[in-house]
Protein backbone atom coordinates (compact mmCIF):
# COMPACT_ATOMS: atom_id res chain seq x y z
CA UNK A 1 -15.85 30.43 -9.01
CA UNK A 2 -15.47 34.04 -7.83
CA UNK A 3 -14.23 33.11 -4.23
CA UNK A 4 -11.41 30.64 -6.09
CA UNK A 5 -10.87 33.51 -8.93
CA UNK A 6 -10.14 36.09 -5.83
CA UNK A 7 -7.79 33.57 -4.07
CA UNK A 8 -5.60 32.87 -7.29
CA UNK A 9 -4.88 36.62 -7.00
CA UNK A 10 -4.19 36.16 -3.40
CA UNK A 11 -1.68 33.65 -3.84
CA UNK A 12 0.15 34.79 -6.98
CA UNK A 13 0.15 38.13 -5.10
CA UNK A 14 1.79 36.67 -2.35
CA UNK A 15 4.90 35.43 -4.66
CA UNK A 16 3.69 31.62 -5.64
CA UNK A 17 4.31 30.71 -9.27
CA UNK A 18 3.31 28.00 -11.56
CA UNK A 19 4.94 24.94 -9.95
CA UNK A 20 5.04 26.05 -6.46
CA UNK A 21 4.11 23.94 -3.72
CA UNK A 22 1.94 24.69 -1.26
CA UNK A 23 0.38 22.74 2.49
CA UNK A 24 -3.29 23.35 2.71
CA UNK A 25 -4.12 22.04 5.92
CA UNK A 26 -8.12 22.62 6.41
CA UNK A 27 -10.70 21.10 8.53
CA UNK A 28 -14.01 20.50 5.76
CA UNK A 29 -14.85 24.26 5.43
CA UNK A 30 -16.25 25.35 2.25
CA UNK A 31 -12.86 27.76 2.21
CA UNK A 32 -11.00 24.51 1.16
CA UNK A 33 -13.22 24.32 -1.79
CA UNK A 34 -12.10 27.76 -3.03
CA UNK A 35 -8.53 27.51 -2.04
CA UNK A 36 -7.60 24.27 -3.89
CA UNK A 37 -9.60 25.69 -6.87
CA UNK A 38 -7.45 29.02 -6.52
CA UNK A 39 -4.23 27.42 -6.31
CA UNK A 40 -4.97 25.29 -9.62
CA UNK A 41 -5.71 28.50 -11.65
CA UNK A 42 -2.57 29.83 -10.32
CA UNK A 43 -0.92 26.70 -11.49
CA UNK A 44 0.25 25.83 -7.76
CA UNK A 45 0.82 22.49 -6.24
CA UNK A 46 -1.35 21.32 -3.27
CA UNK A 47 0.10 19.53 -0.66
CA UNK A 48 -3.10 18.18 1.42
CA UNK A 49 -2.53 18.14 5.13
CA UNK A 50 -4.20 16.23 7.89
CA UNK A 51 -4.87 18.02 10.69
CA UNK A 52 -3.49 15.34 13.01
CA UNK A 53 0.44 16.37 11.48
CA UNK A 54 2.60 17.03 13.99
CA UNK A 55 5.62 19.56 13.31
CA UNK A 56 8.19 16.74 12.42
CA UNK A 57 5.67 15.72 9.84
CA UNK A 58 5.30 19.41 8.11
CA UNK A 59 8.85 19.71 8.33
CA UNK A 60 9.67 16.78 6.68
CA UNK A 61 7.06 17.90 4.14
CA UNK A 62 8.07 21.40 3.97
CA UNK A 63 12.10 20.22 3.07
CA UNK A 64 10.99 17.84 0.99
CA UNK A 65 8.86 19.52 -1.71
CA UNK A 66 10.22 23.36 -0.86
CA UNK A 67 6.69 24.62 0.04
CA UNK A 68 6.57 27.99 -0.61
CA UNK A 69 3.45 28.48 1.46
CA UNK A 70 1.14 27.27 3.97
CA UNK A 71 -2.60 27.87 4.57
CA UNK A 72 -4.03 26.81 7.59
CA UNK A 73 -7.02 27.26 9.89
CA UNK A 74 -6.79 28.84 13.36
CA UNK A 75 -6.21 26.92 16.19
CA UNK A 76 -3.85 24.42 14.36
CA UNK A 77 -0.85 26.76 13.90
CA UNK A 78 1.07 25.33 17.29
CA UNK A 79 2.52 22.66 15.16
CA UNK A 80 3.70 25.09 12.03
CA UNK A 81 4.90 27.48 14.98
CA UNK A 82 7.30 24.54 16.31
CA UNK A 83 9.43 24.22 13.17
CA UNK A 84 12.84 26.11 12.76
CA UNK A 85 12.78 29.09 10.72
CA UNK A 86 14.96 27.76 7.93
CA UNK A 87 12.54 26.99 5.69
CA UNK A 88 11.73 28.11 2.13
CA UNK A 89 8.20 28.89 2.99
CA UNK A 90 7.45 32.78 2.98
CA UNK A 91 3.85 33.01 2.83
CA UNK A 92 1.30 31.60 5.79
CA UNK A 93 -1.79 32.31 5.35
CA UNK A 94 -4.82 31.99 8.66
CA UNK A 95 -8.28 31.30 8.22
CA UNK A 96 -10.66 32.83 10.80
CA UNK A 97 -8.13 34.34 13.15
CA UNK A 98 -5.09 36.71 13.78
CA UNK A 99 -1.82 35.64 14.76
CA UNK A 100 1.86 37.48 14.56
CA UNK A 101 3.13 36.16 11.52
CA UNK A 102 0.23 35.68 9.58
CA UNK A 103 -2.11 37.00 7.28
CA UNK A 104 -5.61 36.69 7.56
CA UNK A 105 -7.47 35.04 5.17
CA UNK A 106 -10.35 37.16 5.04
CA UNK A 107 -8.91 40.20 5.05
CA UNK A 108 -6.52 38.99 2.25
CA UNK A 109 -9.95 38.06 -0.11
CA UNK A 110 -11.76 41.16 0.54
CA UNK A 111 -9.07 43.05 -1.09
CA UNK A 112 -8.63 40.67 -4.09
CA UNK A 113 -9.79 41.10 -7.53
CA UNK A 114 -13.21 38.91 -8.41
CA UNK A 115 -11.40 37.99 -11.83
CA UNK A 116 -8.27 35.84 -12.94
CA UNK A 117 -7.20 34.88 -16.15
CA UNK A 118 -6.04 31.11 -14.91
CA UNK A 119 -2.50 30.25 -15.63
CA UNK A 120 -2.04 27.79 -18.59
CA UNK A 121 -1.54 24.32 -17.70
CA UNK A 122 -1.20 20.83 -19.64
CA UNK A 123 -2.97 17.66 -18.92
CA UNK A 124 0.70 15.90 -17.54
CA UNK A 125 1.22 19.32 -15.55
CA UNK A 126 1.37 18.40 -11.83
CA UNK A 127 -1.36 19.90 -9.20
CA UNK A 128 -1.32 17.78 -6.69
CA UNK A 129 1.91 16.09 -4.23
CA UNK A 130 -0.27 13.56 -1.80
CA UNK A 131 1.80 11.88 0.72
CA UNK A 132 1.53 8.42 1.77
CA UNK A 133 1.40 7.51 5.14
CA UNK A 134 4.79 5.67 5.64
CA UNK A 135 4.14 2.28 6.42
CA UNK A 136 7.33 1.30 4.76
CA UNK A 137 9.65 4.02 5.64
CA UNK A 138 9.47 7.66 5.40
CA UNK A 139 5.86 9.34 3.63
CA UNK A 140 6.72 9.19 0.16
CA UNK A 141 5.44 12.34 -2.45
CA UNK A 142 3.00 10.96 -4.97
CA UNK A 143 2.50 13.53 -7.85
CA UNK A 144 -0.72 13.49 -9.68
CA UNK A 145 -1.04 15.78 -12.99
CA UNK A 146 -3.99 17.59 -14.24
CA UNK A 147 -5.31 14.89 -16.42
CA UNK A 148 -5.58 12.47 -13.28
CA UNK A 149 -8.58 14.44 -12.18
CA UNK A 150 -10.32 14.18 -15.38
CA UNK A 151 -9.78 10.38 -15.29
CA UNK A 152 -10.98 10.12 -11.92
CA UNK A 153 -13.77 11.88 -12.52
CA UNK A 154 -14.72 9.61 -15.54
CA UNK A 155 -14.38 6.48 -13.36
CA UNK A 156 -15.29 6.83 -10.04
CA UNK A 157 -17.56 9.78 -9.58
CA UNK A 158 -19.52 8.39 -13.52
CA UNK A 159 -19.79 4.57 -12.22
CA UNK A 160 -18.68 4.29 -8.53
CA UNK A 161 -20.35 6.84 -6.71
CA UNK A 162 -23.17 7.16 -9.97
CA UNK A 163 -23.35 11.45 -8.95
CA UNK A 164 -26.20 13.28 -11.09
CA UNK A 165 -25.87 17.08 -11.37
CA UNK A 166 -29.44 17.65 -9.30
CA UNK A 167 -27.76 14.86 -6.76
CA UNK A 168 -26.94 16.19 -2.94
CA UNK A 169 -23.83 14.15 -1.84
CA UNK A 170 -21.85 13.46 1.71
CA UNK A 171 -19.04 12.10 0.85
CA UNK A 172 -17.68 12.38 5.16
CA UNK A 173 -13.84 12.50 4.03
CA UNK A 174 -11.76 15.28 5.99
CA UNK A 175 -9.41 17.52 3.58
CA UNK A 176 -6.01 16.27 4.34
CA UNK A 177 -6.68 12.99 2.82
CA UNK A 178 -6.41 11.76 -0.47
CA UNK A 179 -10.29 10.60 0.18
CA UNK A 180 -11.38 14.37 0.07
CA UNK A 181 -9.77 14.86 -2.85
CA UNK A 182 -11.27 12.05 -4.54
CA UNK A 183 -14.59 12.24 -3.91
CA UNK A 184 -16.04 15.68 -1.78
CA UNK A 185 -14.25 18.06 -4.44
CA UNK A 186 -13.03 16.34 -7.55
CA UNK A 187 -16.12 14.00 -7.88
CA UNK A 188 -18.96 16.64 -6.53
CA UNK A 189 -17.90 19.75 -8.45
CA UNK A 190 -16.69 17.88 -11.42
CA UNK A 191 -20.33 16.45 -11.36
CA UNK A 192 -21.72 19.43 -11.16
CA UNK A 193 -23.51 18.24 -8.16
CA UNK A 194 -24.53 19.99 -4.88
CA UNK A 195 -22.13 18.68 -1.68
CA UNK A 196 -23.12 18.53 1.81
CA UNK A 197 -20.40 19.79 4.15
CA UNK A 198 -20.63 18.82 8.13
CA UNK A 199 -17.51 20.20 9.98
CA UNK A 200 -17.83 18.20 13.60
CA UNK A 201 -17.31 15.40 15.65
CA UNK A 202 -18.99 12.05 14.13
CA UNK A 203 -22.33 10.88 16.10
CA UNK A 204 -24.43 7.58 14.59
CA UNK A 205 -27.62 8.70 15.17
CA UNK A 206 -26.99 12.48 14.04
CA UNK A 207 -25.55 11.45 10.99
CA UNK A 208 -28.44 9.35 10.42
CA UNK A 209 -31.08 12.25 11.06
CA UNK A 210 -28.95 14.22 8.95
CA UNK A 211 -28.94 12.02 5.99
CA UNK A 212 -32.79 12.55 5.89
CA UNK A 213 -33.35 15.93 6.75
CA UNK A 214 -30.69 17.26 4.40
CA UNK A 215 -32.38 14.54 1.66
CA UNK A 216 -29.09 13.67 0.68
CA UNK A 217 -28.67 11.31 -2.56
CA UNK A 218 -25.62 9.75 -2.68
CA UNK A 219 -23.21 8.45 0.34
CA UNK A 220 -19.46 7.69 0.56
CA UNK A 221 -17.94 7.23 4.22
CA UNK A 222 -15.85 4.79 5.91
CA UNK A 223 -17.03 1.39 7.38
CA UNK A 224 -16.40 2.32 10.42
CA UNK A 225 -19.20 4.56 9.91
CA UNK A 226 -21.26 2.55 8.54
CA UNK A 227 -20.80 -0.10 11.49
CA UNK A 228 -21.54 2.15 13.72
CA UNK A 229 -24.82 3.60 12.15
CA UNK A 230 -26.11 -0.15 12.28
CA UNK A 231 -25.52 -0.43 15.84
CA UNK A 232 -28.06 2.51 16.94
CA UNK A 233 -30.87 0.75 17.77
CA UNK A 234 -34.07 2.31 17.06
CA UNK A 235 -32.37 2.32 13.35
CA UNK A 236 -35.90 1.88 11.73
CA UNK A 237 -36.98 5.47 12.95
CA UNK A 238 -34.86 6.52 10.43
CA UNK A 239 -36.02 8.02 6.60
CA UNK A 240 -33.19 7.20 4.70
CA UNK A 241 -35.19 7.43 1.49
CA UNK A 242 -33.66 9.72 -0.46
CA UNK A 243 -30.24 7.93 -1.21
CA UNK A 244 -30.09 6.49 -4.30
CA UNK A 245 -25.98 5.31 -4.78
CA UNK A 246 -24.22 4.71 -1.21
CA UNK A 247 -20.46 3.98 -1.58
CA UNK A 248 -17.72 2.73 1.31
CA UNK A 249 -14.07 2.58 1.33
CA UNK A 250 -10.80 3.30 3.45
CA UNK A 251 -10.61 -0.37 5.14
CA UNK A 252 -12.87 -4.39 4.60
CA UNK A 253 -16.61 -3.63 4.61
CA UNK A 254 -18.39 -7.02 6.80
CA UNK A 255 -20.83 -8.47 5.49
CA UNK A 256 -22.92 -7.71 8.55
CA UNK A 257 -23.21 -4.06 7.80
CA UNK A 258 -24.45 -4.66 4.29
CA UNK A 259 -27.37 -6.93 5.14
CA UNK A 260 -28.15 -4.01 7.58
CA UNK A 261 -28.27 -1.39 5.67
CA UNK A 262 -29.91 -3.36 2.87
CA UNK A 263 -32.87 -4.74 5.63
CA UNK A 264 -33.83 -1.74 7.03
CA UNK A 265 -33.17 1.02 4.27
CA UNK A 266 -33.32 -0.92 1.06
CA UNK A 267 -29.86 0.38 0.98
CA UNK A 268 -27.09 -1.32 -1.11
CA UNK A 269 -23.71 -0.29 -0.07
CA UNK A 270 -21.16 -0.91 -2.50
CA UNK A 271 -17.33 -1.64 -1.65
CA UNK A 272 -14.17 -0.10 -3.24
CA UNK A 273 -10.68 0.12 -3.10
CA UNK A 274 -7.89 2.58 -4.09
CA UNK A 275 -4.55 4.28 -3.26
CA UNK A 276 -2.87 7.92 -2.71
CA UNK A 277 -0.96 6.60 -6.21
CA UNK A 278 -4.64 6.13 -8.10
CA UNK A 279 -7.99 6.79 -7.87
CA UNK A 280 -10.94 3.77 -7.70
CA UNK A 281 -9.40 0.54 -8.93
CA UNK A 282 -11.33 -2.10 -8.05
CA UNK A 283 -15.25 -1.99 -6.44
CA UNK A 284 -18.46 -2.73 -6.93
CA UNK A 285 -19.68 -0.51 -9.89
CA UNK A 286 -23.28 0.55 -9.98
CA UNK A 287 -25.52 -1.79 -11.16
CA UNK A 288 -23.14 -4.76 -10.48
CA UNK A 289 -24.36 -7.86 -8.04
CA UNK A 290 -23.11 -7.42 -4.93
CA UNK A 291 -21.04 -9.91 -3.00
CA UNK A 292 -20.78 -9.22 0.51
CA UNK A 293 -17.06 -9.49 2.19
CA UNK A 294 -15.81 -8.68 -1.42
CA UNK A 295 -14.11 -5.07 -2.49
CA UNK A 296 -15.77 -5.92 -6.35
CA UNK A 297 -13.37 -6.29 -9.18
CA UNK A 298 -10.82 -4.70 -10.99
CA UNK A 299 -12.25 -1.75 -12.94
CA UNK A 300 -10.01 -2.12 -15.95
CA UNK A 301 -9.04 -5.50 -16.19
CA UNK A 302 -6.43 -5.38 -18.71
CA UNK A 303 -4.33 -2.75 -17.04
CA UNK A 304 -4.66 -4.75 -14.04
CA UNK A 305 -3.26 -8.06 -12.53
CA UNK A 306 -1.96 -10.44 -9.89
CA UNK A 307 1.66 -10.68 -9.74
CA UNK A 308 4.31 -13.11 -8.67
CA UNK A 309 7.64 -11.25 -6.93
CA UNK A 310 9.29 -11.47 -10.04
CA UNK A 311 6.64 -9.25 -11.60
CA UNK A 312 4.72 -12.06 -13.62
CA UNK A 313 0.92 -13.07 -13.70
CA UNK A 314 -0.10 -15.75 -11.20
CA UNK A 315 -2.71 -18.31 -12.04
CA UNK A 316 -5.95 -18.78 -10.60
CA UNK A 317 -6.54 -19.22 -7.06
CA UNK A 318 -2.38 -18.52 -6.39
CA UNK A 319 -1.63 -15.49 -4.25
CA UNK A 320 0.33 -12.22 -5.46
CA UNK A 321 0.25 -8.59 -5.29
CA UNK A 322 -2.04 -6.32 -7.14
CA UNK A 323 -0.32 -4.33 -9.61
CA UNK A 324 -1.32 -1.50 -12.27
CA UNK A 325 0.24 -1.14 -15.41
CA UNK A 326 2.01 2.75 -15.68
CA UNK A 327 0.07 3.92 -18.69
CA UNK A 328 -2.75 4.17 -16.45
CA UNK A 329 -3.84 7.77 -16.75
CA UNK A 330 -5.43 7.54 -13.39
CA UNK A 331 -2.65 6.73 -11.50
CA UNK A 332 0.56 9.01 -10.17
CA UNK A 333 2.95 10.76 -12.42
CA UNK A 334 5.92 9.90 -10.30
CA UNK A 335 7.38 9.32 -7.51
CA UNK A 336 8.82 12.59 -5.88
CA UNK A 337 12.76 12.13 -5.64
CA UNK A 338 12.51 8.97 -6.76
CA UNK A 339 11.41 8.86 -10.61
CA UNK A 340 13.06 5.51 -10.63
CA UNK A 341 10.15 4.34 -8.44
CA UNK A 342 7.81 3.32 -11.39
CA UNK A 343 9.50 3.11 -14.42
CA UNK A 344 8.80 -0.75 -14.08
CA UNK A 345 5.96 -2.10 -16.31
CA UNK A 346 3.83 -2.79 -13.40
CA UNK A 347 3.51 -0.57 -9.92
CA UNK A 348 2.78 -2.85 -7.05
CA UNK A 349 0.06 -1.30 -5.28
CA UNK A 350 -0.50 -3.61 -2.12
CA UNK A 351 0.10 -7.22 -0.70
């Protein structure tokens, strides 16, 4: 709390006021951790970045909220140093290196203050613009308030992920995705819980020695992960005993991996499913039977349903869209620059 106290003085030092927007774009550092904690006290906006943006993608970013600042890490400033220089952004901040332009992150935090008195905020305040990816046209700015994180935390780190305050968790997710958000910081530290952070390129077989000498608890990474770590071939060698909840989303989850994992590690891995506009929707809760090839079911079934294209409830066995209904705490505020965008009852979420 004293490294995201000292970086709230950084920022609001720097000029950024309650509402500001800012691009943190991070590999999975434990920095990230005490900048997205820093900005919230300071009542900023985070914009997460991936790392794989290219300059016309932080442009379009940078117009389109007004960022007021950028934090990055060092060697992935060529893009930033690409776009034109009119731009409201007058801050840019560099961890772990020096550049002509920049300030140094370090440097910055060894001169700040260990205390903050954190900026008052209200539960429909917004702290976080994620952007899609732009299937369907340009990214569009999803705004999530305060209160989503609370929610999220209630329903997806309490009966998705099960996390215990002694637990140690990898949840694999790379900042810059609304996946990080979601479960390595909101879930973890809202948990209380103890997170295991791996910055490098993914390997089956380390990942699997890591997952027993670090004794982790509780797992959440992609299926492609998990489809790969059943391929290695020696997988019994493996101690895997220490995980207690193991979690998957991001894309389908075969069947194949599931009887894998459950053969040779006594391993259930449980499905779910969720947007940059929400947090978990519909999975397999803890506890719950699982049936392989399916994501689970909706996780509050009267806010949810299956919807015709003239926004009405299909029967059984007829094919619609999911939809949410919009008093969903969990879900996004709005639409940025479009708060037309879900004043409807329902908010189509996907095909």
């Amino acid at each position: 709390m004293v490294e995201s106290a000292k970086f709230a003085n950084v920022i609001t030092k720097a000029g950024i006021q309650k509402g500001d927007h800012v691009i943190v774009m991070t590999p999975r550092l434990l920095e990230t951790y005490a900048i997205y904690m820093g900005l919230w006290k300071a009542g900023a906006i985070v914009i997460p970045a991936s790392e794989l943006l290219k300059a016309h993608d932080l442009e379009y970013r940078i117009h389109h909220a007004e960022v007021k600042a950028v934090i990055t890490y060092d060697g992935l400033t060529s893009e930033f140093e690409k776009i034109a220089d009119d731009h409201s952004v007058h801050t840019k901040i560099l961890i772990d290196g020096h550049l002509e332009g920049w300030q140094n992150y370090g440097e910055l935090m060894d001169q700040a203050p260990e205390t903050f008195e954190t900026v008052d905020t209200h539960r429909e305040d917004p702290c976080l613009l994620a952007f899609t990816s732009g299937t369907t046209g340009n990214p569009k700015g999803v705004v999530h308030a305060h209160g989503w994180g609370y929610a999220h935390i209630r329903i997806a780190a309490d009966h998705w992920l099960d996390i215990h305050e002694d637990d140690i968790v990898w949840a694999t997710a790379a900042p810059g995705w609304q996946k990080w958000v979601w479960s390595p910081f909101l879930s973890v530290l809202g948990k209380g819980a103890t997170g295991f952070i791996f910055n490098g390129r993914f390997s089956p077989e380390r990942q699997l020695r890591l997952l027993g000498e670090e004794k982790i608890n509780v797992l959440c990474c992609t299926p492609t992960e998990y489809r790969l770590m059943a391929k290695v071939s020696d997988l019994d060698s493996y101690d895997l005993g220490s995980i207690r909840s193991s979690v998957s989303a991001g894309e389908p989850l075969n069947r194949e991996v599931i009887q894998a994992f459950q053969e040779h590690f006594g391993i259930k891995v449980r499905d779910g499913y969720g947007q940059t506009e929400s947090t978990l929707l519909i999975g397999t809760l803890v506890d719950t039977p699982i049936r392989p090839g399916s994501m689970g079911k909706p996780i509050m079934q009267e806010y949810m349903a299956i919807i015709d294209e003239n926004g009405q409830p299909v029967g059984v066995d007829e094919i619609g869209d999911i939809a949410v209904k919009k008093i969903l705490k969990h879900c996004s505020k709005l639409i940025t620059k479009n708060p037309s965008a879900l004043k409807k009852p329902f908010a189509v979420i996907i095909s």
